[in-house]
C-alpha atoms as a PDB file:
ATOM      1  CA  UNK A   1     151.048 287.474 112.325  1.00  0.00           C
ATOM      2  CA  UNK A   2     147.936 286.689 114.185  1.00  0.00           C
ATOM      3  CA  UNK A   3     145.852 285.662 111.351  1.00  0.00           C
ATOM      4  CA  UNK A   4     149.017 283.176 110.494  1.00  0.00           C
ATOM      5  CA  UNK A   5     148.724 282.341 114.247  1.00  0.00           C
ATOM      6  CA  UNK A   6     145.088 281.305 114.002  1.00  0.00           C
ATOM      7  CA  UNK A   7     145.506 279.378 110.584  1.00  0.00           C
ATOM      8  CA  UNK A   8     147.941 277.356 111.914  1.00  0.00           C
ATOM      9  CA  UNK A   9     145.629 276.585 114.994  1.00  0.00           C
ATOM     10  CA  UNK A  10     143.134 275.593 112.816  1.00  0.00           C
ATOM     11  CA  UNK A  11     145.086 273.335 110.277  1.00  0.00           C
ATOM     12  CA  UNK A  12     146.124 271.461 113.569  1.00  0.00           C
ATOM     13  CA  UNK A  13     142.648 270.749 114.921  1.00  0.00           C
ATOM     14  CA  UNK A  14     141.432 269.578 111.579  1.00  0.00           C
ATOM     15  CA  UNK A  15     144.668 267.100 111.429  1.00  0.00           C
ATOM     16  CA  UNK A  16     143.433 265.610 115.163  1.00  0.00           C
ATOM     17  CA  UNK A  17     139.755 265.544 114.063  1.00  0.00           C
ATOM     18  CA  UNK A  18     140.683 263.853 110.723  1.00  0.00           C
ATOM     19  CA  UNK A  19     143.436 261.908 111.884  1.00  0.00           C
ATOM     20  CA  UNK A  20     141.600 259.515 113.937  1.00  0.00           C
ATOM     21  CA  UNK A  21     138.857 259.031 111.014  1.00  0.00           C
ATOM     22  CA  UNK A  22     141.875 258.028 108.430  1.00  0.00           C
ATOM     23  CA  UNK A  23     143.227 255.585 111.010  1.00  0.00           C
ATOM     24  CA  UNK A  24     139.865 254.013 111.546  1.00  0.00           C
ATOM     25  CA  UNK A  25     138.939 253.690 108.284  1.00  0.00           C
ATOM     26  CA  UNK A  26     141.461 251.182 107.576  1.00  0.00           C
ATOM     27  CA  UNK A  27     141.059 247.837 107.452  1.00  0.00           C
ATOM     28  CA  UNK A  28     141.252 245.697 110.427  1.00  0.00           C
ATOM     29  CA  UNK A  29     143.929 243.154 110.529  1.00  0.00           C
ATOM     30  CA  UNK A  30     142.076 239.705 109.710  1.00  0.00           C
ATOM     31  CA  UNK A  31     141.881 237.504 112.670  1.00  0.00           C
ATOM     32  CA  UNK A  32     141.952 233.410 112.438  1.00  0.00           C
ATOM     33  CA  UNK A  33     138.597 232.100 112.549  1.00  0.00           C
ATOM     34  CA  UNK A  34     138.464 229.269 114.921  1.00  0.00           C
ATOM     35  CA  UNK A  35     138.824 225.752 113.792  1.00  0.00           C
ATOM     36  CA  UNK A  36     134.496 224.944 113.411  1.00  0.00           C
ATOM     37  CA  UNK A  37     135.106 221.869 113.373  1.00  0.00           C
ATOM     38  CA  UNK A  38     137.343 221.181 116.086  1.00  0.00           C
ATOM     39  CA  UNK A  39     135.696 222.647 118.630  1.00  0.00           C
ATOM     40  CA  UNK A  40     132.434 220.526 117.435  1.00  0.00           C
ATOM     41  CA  UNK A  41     134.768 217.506 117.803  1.00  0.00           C
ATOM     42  CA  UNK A  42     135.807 218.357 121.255  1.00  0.00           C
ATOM     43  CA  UNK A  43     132.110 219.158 122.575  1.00  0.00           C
ATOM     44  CA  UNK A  44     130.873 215.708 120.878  1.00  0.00           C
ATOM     45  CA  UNK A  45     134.202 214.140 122.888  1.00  0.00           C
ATOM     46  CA  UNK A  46     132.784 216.040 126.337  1.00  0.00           C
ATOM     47  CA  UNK A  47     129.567 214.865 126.178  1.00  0.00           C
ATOM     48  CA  UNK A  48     130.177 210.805 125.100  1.00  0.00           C
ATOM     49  CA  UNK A  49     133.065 211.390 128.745  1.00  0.00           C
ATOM     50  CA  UNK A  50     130.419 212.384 131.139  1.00  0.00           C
ATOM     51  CA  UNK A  51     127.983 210.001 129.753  1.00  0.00           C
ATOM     52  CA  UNK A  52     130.412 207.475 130.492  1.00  0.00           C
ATOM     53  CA  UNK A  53     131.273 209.063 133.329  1.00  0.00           C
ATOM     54  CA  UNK A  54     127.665 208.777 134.968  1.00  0.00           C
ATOM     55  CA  UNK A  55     127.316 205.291 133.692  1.00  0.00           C
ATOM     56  CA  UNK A  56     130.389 204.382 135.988  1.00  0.00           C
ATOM     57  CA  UNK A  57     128.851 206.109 138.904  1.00  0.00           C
ATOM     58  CA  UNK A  58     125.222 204.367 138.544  1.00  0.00           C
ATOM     59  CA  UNK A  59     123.874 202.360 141.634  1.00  0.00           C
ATOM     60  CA  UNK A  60     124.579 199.180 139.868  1.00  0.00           C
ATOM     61  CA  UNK A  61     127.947 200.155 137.621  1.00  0.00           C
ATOM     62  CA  UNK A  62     131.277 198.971 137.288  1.00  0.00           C
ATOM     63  CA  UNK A  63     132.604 200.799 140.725  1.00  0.00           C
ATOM     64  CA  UNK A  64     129.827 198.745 142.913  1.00  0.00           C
ATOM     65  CA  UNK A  65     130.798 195.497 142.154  1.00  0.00           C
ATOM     66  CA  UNK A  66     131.052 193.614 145.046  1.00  0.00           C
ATOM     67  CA  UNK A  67     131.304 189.872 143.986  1.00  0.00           C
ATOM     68  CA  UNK A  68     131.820 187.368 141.274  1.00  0.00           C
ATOM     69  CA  UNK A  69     131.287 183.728 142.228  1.00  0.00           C
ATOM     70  CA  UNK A  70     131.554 180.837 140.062  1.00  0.00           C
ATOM     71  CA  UNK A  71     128.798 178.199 140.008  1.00  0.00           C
ATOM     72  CA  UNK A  72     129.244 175.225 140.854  1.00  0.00           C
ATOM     73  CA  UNK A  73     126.382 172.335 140.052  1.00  0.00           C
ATOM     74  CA  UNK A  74     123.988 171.822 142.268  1.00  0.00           C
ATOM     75  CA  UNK A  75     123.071 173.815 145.214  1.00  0.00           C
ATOM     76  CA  UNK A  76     125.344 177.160 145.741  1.00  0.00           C
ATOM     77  CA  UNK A  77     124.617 178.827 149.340  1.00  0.00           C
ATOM     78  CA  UNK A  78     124.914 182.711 149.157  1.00  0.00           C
ATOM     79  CA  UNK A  79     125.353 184.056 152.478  1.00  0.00           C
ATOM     80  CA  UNK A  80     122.436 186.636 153.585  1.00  0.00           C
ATOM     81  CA  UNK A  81     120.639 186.076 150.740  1.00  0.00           C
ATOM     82  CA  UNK A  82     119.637 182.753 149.750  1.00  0.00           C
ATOM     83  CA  UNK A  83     120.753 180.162 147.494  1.00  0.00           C
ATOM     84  CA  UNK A  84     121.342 179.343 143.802  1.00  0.00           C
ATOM     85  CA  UNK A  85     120.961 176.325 142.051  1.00  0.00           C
ATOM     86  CA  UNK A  86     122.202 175.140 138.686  1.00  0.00           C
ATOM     87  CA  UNK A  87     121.187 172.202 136.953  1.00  0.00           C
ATOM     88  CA  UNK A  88     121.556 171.158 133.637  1.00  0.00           C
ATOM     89  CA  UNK A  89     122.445 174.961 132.583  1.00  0.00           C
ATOM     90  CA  UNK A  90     119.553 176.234 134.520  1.00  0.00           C
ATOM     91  CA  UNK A  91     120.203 178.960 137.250  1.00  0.00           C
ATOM     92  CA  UNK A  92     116.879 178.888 140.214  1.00  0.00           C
ATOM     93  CA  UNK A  93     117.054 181.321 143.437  1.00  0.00           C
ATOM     94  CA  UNK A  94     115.357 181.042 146.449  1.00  0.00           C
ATOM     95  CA  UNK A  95     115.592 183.905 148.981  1.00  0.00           C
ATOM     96  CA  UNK A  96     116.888 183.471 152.855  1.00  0.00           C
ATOM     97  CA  UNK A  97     114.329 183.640 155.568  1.00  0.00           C
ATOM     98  CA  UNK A  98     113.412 187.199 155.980  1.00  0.00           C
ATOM     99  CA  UNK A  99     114.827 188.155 152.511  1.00  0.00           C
ATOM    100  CA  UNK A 100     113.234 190.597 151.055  1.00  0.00           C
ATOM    101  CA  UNK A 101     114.109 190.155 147.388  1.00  0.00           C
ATOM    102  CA  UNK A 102     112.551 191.823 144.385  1.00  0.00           C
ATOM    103  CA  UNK A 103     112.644 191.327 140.793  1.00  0.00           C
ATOM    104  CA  UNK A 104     111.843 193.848 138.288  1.00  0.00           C
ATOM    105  CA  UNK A 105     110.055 195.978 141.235  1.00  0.00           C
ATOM    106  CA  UNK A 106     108.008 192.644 142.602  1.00  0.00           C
ATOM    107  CA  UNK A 107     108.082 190.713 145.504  1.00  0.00           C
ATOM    108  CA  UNK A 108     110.539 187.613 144.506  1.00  0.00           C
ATOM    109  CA  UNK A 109     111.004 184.819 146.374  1.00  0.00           C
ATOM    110  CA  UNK A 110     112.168 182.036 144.386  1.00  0.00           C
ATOM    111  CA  UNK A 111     112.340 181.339 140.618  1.00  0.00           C
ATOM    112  CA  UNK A 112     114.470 180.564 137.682  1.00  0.00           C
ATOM    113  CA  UNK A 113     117.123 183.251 136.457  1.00  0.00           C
ATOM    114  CA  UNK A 114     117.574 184.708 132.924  1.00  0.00           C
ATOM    115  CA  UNK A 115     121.596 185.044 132.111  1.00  0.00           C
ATOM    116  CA  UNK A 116     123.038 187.713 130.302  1.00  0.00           C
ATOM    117  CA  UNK A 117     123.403 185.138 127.198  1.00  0.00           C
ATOM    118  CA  UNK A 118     119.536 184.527 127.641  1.00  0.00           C
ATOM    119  CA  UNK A 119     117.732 186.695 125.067  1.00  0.00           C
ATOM    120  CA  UNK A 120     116.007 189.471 127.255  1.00  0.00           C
ATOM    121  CA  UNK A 121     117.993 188.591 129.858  1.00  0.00           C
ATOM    122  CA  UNK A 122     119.660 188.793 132.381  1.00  0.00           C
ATOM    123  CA  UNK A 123     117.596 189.167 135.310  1.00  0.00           C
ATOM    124  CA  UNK A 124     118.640 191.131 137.903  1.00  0.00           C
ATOM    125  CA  UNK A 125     117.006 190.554 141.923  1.00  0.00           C
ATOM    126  CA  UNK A 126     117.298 193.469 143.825  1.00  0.00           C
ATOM    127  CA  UNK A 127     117.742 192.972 147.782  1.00  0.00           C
ATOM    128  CA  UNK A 128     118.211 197.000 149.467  1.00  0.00           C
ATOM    129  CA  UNK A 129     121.385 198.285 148.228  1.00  0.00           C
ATOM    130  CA  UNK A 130     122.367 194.917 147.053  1.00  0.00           C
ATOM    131  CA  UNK A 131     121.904 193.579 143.660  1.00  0.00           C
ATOM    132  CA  UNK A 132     122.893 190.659 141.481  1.00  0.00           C
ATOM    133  CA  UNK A 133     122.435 188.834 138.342  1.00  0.00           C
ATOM    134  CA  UNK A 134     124.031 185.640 136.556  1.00  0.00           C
ATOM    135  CA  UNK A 135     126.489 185.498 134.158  1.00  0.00           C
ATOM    136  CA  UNK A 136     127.279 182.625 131.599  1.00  0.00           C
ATOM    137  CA  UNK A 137     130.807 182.431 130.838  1.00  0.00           C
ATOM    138  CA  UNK A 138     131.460 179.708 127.867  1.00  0.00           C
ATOM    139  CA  UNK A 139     129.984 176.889 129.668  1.00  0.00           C
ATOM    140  CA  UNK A 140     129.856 178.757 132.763  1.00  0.00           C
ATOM    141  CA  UNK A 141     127.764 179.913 135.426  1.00  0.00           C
ATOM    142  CA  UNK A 142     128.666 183.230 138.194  1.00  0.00           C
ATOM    143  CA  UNK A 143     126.713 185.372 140.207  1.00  0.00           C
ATOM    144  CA  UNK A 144     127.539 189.315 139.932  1.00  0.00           C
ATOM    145  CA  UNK A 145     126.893 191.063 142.645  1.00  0.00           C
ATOM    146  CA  UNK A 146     126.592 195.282 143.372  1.00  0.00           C
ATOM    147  CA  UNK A 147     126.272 197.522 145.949  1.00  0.00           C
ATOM    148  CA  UNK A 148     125.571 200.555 145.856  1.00  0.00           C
ATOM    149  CA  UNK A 149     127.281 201.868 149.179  1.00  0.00           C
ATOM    150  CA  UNK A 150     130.391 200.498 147.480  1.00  0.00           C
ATOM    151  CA  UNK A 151     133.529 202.367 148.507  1.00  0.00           C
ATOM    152  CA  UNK A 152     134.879 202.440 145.308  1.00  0.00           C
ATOM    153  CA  UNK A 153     132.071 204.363 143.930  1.00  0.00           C
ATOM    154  CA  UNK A 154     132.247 206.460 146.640  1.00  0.00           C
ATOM    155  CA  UNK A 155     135.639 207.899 146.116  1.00  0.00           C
ATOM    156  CA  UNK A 156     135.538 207.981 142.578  1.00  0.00           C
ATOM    157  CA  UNK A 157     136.454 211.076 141.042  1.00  0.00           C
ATOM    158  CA  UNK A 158     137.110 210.331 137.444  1.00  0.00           C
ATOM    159  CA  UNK A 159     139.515 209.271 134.772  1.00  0.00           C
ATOM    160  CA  UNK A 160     142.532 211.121 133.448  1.00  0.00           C
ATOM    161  CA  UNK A 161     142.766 211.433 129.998  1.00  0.00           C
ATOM    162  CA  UNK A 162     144.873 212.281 126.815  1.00  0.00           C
ATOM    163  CA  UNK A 163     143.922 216.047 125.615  1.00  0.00           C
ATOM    164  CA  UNK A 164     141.252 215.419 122.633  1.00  0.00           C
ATOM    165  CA  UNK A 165     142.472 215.440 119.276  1.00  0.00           C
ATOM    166  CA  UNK A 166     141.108 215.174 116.049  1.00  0.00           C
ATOM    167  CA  UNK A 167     144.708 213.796 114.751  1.00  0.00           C
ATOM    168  CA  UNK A 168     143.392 210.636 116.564  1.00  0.00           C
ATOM    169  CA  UNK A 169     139.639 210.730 114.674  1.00  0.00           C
ATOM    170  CA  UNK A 170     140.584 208.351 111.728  1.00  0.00           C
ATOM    171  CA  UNK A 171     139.057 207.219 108.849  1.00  0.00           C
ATOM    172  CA  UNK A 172     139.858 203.726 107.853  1.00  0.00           C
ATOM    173  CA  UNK A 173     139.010 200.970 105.060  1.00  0.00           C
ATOM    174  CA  UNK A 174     136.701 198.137 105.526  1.00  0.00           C
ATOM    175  CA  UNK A 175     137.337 194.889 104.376  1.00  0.00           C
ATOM    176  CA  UNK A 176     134.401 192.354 105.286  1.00  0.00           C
ATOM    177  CA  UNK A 177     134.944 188.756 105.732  1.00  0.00           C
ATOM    178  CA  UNK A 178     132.772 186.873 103.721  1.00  0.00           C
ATOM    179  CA  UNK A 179     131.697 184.491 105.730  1.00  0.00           C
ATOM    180  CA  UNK A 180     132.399 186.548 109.017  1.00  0.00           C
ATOM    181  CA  UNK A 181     134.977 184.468 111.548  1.00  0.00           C
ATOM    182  CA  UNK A 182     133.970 183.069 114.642  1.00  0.00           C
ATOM    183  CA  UNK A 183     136.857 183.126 116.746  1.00  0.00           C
ATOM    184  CA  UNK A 184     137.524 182.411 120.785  1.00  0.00           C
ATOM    185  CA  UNK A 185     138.897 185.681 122.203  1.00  0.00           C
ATOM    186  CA  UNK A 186     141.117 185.224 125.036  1.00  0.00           C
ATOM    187  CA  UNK A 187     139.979 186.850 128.871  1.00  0.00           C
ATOM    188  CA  UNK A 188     140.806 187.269 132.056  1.00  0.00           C
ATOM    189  CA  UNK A 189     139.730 184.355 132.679  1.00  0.00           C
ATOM    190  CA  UNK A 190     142.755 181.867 132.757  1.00  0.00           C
ATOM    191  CA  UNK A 191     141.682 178.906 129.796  1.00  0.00           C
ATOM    192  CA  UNK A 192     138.105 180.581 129.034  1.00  0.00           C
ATOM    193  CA  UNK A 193     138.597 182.574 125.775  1.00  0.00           C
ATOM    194  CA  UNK A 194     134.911 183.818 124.899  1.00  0.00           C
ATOM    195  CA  UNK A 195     133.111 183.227 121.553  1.00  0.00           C
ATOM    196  CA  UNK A 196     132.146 186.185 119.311  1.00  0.00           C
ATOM    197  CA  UNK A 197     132.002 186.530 115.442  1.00  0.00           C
ATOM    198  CA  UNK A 198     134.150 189.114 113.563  1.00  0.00           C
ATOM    199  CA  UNK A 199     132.951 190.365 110.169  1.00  0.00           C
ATOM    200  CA  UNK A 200     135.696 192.028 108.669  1.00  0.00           C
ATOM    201  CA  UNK A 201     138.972 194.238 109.727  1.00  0.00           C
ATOM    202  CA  UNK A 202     139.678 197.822 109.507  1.00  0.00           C
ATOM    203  CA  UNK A 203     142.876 199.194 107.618  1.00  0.00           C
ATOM    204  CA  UNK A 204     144.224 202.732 108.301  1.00  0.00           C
ATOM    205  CA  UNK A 205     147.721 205.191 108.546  1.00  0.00           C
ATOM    206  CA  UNK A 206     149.405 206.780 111.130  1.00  0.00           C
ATOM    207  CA  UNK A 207     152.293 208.565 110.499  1.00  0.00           C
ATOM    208  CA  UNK A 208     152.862 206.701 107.263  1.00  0.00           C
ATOM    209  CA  UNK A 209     152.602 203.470 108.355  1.00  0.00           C
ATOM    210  CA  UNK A 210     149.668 200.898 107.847  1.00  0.00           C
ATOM    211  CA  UNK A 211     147.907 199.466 110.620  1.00  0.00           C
ATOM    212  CA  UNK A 212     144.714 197.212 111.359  1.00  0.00           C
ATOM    213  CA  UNK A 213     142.339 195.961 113.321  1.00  0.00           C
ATOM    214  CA  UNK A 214     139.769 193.626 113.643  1.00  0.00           C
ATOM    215  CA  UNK A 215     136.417 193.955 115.446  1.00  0.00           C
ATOM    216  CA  UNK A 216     134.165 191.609 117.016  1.00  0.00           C
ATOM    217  CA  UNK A 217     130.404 191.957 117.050  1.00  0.00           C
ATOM    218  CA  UNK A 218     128.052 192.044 120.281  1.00  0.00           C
ATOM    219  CA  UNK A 219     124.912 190.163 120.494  1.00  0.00           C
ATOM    220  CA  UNK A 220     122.081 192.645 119.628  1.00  0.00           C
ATOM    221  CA  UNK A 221     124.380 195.192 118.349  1.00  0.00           C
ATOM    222  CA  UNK A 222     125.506 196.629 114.774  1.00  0.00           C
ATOM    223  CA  UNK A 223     128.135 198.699 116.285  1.00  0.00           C
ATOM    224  CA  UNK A 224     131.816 197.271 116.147  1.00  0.00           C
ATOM    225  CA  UNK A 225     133.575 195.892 119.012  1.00  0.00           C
ATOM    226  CA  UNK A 226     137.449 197.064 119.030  1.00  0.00           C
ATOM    227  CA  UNK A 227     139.183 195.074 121.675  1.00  0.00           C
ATOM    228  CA  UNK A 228     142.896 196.961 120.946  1.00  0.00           C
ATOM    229  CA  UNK A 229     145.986 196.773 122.623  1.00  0.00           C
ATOM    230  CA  UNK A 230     149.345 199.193 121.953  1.00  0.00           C
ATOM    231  CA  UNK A 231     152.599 200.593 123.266  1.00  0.00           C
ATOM    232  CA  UNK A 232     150.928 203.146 125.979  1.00  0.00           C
ATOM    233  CA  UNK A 233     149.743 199.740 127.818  1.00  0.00           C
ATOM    234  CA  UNK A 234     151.078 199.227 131.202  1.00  0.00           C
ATOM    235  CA  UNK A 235     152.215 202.503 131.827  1.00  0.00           C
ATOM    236  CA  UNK A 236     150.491 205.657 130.572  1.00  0.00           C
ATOM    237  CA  UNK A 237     146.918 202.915 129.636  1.00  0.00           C
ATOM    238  CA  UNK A 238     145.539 199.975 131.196  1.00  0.00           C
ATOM    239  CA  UNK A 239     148.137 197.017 130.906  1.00  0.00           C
ATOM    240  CA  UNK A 240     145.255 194.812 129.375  1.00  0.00           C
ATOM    241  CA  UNK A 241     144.295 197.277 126.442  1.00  0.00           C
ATOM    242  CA  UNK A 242     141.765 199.398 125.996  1.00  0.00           C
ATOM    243  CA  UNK A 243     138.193 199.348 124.408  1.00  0.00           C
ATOM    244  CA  UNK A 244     136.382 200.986 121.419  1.00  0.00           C
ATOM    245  CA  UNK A 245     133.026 201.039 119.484  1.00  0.00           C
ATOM    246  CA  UNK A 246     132.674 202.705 115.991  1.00  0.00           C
ATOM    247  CA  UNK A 247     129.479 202.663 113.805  1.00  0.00           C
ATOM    248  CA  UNK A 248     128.856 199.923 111.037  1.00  0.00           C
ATOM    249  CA  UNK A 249     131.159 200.695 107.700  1.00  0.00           C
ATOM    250  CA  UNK A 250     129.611 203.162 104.679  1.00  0.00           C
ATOM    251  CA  UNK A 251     130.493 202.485 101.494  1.00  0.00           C
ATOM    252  CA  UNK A 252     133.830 200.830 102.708  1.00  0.00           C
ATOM    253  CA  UNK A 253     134.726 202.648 105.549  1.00  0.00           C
ATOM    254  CA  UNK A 254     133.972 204.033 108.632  1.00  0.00           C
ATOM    255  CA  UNK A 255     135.001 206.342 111.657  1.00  0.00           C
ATOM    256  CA  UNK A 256     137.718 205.350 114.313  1.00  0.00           C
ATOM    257  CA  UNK A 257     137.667 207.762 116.877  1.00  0.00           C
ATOM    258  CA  UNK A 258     140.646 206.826 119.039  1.00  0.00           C
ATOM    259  CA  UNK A 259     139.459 209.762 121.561  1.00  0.00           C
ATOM    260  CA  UNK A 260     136.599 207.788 122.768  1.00  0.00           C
ATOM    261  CA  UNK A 261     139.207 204.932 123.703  1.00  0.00           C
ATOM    262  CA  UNK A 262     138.067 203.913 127.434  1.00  0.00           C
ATOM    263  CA  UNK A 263     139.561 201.392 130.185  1.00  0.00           C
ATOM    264  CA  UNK A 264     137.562 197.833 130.409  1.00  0.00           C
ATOM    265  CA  UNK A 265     135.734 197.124 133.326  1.00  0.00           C
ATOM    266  CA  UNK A 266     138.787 195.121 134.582  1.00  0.00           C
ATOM    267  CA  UNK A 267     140.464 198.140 135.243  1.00  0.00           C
ATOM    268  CA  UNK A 268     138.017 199.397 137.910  1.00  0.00           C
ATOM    269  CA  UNK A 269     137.132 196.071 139.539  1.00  0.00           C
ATOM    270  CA  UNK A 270     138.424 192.324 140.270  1.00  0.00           C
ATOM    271  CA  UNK A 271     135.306 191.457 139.530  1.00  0.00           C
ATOM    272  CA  UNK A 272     134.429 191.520 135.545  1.00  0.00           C
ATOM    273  CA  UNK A 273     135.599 188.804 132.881  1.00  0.00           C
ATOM    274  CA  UNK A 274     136.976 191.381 130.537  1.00  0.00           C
ATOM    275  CA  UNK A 275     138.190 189.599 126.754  1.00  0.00           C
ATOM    276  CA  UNK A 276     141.865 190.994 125.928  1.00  0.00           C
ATOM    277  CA  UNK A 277     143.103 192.379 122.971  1.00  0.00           C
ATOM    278  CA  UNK A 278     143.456 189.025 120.024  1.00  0.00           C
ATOM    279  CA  UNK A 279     147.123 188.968 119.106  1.00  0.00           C
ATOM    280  CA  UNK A 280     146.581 190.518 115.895  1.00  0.00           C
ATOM    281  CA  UNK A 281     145.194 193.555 117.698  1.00  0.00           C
ATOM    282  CA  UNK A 282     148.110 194.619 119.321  1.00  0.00           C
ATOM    283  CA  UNK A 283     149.397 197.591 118.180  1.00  0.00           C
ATOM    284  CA  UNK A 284     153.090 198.773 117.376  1.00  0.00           C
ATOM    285  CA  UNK A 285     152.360 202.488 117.879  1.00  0.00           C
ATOM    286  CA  UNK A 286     151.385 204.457 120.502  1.00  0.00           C
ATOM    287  CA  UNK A 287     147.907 205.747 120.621  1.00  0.00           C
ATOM    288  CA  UNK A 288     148.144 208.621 122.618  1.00  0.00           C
ATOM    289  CA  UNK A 289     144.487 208.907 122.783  1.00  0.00           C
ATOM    290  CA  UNK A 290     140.940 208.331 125.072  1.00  0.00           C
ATOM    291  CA  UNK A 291     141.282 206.961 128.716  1.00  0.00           C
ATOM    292  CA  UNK A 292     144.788 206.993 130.393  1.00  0.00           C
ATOM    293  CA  UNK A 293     145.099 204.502 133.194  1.00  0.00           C
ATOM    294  CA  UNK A 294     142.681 204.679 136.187  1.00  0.00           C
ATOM    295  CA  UNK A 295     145.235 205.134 139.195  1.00  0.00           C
ATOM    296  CA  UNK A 296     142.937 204.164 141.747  1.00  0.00           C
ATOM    297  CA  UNK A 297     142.365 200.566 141.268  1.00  0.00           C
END
């Protein structure tokens, strides 16, 4: 009886000692390997926000804008800082007594102005926090002005946005025009459209449907120019549309990454001549992707 006793003992501590060996040695149950991809997507996303991000919140950004003031011809008095003076679509400054104005880091007193139509221009004079350049709107003239003690900038504290997707990274069709359009593009401006060229128009699907849309091309630039408009405006997106660059087509296509949609400058400040979306760039879908409104302004 003992002997059967201490076999049994034994057959039941090799059964624990093996028992745990058998179990391990099966195969572990696979897990999902995480979408490579998509989480490269959603890191290259991050990092084009906070660069946009820190380009908002620069000295001289969209949230310190402080002025925009039409031209008029002739002498235009700017009060604690000079004057400006356009003739014959030239723009001159001459600093205030005691003005202290500089121009790319120099001493500037007076002197003619680059615009931001001017190649290599504009120019911008820098007096303390203050700043300004000249704009040329169609046949135009306005001084821009910044501060950098803004309030706006101040209590800035970023834009809400749709969660990124890479549903909304599409790939569309390229169709060049050939030549390339130059169209007027209307703007906030009431009755002064602004001239660009468009080369071609981009065709691509969303839930089975066809859509397109036609960029516009920026002086010095390659990139496209989407000026886009659709049914989140005016209540989850800025009422006047929303903006978006891609890369120049490859071999008929290219990349419209609808996550890297972002609010026009119009949406932070009174004081930017932002174009609106052409009527053929509105639209009928909701593109529940990039920038949602910005509450604050």
């Amino acid at each position: 009886m003992r002997c059967l006793f201490l076999r049994s003992v034994i057959v039941a501590l090799l059964m624990l000692v093996l028992l745990p060996a058998a179990t391990f040695s099966r195969p572990l149950p696979l897990v999902p390997q995480q979408d490579t991809a998509a989480i490269s997507h959603e890191k290259e996303i991050q990092a084009w926000h906070e660069r946009r991000i820190a380009s908002l919140k620069r000295d001289h950004g969209w949230l310190s804008l402080i002025a925009l003031d039409w031209l008029e011809e002739g002498r235009n008095e700017v009060p604690s800082i000079g004057s400006l003076t356009l003739q014959n679509g030239t723009v001159s400054f001459e600093a205030a007594p005691n003005v202290e104005a500089k121009l790319s880091g120099k001493p500037f007193s007076s002197g003619a102005l680059r615009t931001d139509a001017d190649k290599d221009g504009p120019d911008k004079v820098e007096i303390g926090s203050r700043a300004f350049i000249i704009i040329k709107r169609s046949d135009r003239y306005a001084l821009r002005m910044w501060d950098s003690t803004a309030e706006e900038r101040k209590r800035f504290t970023g834009i809400e946005r749709f969660p990124v997707s890479r549903k909304w990274r599409i790939e569309a069709r390229w169709e060049p025009y050939d030549p390339p359009k130059k169209v007027k593009v209307p703007s906030v401006i009431p009755d002064q459209p602004q001239d660009y060229v468009m080369p071609g128009v981009a065709s691509f699907t969303i839930g089975g449907k066809e859509y397109r849309l036609e960029p516009v091309l920026e002086t010095g630039s390659e990139d496209l120019f989407f000026i886009f408009g659709d049914k989140t405006n005016g209540k989850d997106t800025y009422g006047g549309g929303r903006f978006l660059y891609s890369k120049p087509p490859k071999d008929g296509k290219l990349i419209l990454d609808f996550n890297k949609a972002y609010n026009p400058p119009c949406a932070f400040t009174p004081y930017a001549t932002c174009p609106l979306p052409p009527e053929s760039n509105r639209l009928d879908v909701r593109i529940e992707a990039g920038e949602k409104v910005f509450e604050h302004h």
